[in-house]
C-alpha atoms as a PDB file:
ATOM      1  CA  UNK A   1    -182.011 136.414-194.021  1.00  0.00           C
ATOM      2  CA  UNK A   2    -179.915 135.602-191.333  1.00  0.00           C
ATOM      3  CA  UNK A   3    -176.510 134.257-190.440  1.00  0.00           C
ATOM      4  CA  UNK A   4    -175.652 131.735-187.090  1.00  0.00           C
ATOM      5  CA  UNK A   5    -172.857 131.850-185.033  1.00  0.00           C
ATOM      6  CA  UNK A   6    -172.642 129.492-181.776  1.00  0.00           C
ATOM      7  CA  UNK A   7    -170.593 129.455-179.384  1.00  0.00           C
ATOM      8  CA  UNK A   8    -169.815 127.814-175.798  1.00  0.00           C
ATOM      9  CA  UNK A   9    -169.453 124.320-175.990  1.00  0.00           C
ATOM     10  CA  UNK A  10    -166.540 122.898-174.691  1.00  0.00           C
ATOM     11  CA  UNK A  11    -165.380 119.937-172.876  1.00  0.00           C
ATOM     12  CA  UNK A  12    -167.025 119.066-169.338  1.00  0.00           C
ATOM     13  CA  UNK A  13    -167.473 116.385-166.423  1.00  0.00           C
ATOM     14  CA  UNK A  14    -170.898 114.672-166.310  1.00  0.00           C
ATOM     15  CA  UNK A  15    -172.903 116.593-163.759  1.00  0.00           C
ATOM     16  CA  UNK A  16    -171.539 120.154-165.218  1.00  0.00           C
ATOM     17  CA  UNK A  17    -172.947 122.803-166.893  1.00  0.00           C
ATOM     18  CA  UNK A  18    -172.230 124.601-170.437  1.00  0.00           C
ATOM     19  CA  UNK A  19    -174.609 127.798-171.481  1.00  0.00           C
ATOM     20  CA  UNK A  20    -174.617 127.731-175.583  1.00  0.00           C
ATOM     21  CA  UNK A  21    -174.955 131.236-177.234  1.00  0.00           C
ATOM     22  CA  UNK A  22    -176.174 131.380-180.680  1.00  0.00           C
ATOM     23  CA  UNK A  23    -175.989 135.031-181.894  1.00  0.00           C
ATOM     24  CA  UNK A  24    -178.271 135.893-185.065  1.00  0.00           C
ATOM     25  CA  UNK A  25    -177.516 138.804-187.670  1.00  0.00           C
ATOM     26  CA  UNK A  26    -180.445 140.540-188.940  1.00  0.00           C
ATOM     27  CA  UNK A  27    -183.108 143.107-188.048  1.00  0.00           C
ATOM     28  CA  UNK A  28    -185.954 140.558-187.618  1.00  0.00           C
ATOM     29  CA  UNK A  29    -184.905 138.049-184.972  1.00  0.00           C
ATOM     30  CA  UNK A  30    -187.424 138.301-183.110  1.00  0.00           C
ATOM     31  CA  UNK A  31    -190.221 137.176-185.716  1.00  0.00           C
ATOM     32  CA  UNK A  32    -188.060 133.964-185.832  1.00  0.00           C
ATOM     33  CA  UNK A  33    -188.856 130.458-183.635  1.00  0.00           C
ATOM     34  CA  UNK A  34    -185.188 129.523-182.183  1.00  0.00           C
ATOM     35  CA  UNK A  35    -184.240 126.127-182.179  1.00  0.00           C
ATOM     36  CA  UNK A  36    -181.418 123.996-180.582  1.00  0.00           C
ATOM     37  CA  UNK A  37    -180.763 120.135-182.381  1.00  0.00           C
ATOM     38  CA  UNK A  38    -177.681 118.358-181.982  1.00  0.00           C
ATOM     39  CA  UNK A  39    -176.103 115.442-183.657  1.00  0.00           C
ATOM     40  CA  UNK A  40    -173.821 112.769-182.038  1.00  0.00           C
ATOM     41  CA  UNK A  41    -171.845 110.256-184.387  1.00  0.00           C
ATOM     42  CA  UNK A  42    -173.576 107.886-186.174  1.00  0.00           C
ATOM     43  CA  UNK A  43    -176.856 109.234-184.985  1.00  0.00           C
ATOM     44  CA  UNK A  44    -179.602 111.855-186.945  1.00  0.00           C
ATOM     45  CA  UNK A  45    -180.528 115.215-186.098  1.00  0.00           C
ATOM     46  CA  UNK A  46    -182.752 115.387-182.661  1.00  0.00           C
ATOM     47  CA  UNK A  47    -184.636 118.308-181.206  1.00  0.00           C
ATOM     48  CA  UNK A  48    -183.837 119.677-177.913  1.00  0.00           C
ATOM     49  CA  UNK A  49    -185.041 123.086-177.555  1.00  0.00           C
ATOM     50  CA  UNK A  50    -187.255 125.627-178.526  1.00  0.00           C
ATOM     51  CA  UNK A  51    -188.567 128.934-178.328  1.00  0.00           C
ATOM     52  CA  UNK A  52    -191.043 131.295-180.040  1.00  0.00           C
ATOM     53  CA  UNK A  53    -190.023 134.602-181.338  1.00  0.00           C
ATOM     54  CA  UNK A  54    -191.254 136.510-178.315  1.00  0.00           C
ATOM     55  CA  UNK A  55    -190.237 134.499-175.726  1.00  0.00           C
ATOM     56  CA  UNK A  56    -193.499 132.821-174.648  1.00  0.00           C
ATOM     57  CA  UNK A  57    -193.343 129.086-175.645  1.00  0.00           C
ATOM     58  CA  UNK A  58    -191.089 127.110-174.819  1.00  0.00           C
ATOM     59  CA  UNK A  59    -190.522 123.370-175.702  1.00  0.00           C
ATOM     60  CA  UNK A  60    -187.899 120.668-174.700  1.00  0.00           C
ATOM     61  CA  UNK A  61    -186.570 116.730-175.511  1.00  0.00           C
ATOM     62  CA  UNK A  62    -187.925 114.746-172.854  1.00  0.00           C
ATOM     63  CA  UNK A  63    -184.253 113.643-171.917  1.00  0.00           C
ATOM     64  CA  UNK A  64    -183.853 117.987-171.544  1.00  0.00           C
ATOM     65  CA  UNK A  65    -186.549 118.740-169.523  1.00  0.00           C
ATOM     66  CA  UNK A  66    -185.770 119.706-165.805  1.00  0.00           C
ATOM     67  CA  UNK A  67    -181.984 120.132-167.128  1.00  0.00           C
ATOM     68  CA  UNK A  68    -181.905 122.610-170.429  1.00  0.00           C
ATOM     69  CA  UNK A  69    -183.236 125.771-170.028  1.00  0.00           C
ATOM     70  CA  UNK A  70    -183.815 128.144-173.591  1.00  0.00           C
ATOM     71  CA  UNK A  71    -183.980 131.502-173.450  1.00  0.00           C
ATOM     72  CA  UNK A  72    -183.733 134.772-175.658  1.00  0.00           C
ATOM     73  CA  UNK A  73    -182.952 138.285-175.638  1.00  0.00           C
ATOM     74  CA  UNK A  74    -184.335 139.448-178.873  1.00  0.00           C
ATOM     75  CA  UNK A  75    -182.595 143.287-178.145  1.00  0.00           C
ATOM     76  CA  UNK A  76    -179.014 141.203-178.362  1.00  0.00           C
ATOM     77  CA  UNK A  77    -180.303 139.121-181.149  1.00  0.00           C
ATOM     78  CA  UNK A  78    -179.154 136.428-179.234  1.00  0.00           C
ATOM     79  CA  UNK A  79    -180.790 132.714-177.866  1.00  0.00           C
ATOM     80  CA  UNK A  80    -178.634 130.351-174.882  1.00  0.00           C
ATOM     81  CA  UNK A  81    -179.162 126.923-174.357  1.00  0.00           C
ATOM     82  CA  UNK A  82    -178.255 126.527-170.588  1.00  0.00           C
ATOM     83  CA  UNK A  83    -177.426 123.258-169.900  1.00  0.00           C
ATOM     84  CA  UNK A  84    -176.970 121.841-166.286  1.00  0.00           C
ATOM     85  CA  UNK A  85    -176.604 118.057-164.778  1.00  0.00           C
ATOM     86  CA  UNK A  86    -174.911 117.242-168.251  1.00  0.00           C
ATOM     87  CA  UNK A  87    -174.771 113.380-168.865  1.00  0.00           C
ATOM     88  CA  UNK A  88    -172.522 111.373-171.366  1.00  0.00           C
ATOM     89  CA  UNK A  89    -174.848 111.129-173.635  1.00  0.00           C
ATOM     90  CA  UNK A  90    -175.150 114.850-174.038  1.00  0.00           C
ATOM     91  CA  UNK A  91    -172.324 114.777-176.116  1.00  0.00           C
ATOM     92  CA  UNK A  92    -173.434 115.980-179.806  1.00  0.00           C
ATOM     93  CA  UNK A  93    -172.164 118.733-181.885  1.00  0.00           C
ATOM     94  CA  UNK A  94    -175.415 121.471-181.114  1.00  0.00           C
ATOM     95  CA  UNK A  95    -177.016 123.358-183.797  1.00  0.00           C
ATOM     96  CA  UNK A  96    -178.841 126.435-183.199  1.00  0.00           C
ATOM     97  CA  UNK A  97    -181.603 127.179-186.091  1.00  0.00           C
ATOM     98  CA  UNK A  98    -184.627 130.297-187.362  1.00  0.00           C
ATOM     99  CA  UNK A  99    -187.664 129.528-188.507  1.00  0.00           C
ATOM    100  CA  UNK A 100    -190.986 131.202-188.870  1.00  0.00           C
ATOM    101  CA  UNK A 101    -192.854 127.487-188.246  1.00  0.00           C
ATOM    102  CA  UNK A 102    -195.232 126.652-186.639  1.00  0.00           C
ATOM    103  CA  UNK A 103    -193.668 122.991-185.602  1.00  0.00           C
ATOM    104  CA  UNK A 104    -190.555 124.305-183.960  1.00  0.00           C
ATOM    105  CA  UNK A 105    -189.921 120.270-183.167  1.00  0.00           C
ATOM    106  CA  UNK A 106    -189.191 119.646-186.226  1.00  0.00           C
ATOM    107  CA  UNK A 107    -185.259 120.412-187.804  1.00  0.00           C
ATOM    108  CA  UNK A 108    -187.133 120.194-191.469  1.00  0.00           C
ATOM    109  CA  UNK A 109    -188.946 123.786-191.055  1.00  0.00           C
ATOM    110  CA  UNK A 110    -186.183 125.244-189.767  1.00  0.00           C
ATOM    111  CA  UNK A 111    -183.966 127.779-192.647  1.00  0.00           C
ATOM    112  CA  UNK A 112    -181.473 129.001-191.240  1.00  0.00           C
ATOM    113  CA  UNK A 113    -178.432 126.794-189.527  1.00  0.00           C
ATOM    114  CA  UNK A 114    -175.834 127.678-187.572  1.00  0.00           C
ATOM    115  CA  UNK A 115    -172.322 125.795-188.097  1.00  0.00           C
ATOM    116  CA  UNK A 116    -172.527 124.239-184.944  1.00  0.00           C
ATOM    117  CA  UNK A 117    -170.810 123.682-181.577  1.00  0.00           C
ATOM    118  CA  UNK A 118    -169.171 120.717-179.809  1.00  0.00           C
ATOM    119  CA  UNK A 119    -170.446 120.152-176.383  1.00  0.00           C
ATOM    120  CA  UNK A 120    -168.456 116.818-175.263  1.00  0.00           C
ATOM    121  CA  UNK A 121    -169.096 115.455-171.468  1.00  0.00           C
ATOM    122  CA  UNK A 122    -166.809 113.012-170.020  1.00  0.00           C
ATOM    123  CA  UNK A 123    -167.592 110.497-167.674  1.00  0.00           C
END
């Protein structure tokens, strides 16, 4: 099992940068797939990042890619969510789930949720 915590969200001007931290509990992070959703008001769930326990797959939103870069240190049980060129339309409260799936697109595979973090970008 394991517990969630983000952190480093904040408030920031479009075309800034935020890194989000997610730091896991447990002795088996590293067999988990790490993924970052976010919700803004009104709107569902969406995907924007992924990562496979070890590191070697990576996947991305389309409005991400070039922009949001996931990474992981499995030794600090830990997976960021560096964010650069942040637009309005960024701003979501971002979720950082484990998994052992196979679809790591997908927020329904996904068992283990953090409580989230508000990234907000002003224009």
């Amino acid at each position: 099992q394991l517990q969630l915590v983000e952190s480093g969200g904040g408030l920031v001007q479009a075309g800034g940068s935020l890194r989000l931290s997610c730091a896991a509990s447990g002795r088996t992070f590293s067999t988990y797939a790490m993924g970052w959703f976010r919700q803004a008001p009104g709107k569902e769930r969406e995907f924007v990042a992924a990562i496979s326990g070890l590191g070697r797959n990576t996947y991305y939103v389309d409005s991400g890619k070039g922009r949001f870069t996931i990474s992981r240190d499995n030794a600090k049980n830990t997976v960021y969510l560096q964010m650069n060129s942040l637009k309005p339309e960024d701003t979501a409260v971002y979720y950082c789930a484990a998994g052992q799936v196979v679809d790591m697109t997908s927020s329904r595979l996904y068992s283990y949720w953090g409580q989230g973090t508000q990234v907000t970008v002003s224009s």
